[in-house]
Protein backbone atom coordinates (compact mmCIF):
# COMPACT_ATOMS: atom_id res chain seq x y z
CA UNK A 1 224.76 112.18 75.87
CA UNK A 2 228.08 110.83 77.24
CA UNK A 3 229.40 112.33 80.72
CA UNK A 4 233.15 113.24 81.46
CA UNK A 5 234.09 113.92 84.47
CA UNK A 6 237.53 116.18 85.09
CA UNK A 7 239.90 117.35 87.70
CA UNK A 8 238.70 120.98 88.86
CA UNK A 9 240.79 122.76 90.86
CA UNK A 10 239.91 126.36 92.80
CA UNK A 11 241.80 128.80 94.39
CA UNK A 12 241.57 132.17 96.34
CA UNK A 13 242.49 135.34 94.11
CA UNK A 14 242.22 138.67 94.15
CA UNK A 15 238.49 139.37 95.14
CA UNK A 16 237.66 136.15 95.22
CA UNK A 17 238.27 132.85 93.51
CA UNK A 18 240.03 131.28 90.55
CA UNK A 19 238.81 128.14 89.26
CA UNK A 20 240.59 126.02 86.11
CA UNK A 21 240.08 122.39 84.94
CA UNK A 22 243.80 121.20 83.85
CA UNK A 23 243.03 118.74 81.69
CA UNK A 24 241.48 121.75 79.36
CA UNK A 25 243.69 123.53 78.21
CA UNK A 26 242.65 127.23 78.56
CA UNK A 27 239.33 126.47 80.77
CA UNK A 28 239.64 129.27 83.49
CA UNK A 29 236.88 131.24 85.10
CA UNK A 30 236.25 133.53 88.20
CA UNK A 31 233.86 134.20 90.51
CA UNK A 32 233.38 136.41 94.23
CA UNK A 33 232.51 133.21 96.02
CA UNK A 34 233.32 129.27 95.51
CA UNK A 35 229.59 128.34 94.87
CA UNK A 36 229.93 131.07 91.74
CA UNK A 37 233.00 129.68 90.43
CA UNK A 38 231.39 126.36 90.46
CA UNK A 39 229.02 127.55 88.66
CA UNK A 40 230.62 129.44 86.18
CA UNK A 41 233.53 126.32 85.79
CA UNK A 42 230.63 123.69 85.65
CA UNK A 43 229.39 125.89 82.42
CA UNK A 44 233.03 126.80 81.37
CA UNK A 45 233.58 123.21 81.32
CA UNK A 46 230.18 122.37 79.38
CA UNK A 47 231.07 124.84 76.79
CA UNK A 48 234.43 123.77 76.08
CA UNK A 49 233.11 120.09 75.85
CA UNK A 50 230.77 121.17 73.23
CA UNK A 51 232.93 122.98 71.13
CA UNK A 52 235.25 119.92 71.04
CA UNK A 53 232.37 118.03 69.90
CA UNK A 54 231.09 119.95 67.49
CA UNK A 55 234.49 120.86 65.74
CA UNK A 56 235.04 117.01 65.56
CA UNK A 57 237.88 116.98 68.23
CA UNK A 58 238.40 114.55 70.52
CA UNK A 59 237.89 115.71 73.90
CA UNK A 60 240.49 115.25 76.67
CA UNK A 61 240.13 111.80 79.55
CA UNK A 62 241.30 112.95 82.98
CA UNK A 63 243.37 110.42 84.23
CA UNK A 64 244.01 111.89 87.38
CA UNK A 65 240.25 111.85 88.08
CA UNK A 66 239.24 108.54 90.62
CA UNK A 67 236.13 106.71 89.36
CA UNK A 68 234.53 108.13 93.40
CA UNK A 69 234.19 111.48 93.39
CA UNK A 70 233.60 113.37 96.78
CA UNK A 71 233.32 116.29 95.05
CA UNK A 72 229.58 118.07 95.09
């Protein structure tokens, strides 16, 4: 299976946190701390990826994503 890598971006809200990847459009989840919205972005993320696939879309490159990540 391929692997994409994209831009995700998270940010204190109400509660808790916010966390969106821009490069997909409408990929936005929540969670109380930043290791939930991680995890709940890492499988927003997933899903949206495979629902592009499977409707025969082509699914998004990131160019603003570095081939290093520091990200964990």
């Amino acid at each position: 299976m391929k692997t994409y890598t994209f831009r995700a971006i998270i940010e204190p809200d109400e509660g808790g946190y916010h966390g969106y990847v821009p490069a997909l459009r409408g990929c936005h989840t929540c969670g109380d701390t930043i290791e939930e919205t991680k995890k709940n972005l890492r499988e927003a993320t997933q899903c949206y990826v495979e629902s592009l696939l499977l409707d025969g879309e082509k699914v998004p490159i990131d160019e603003s994503v570095n081939a290093r990540s520091d990200f964990v």
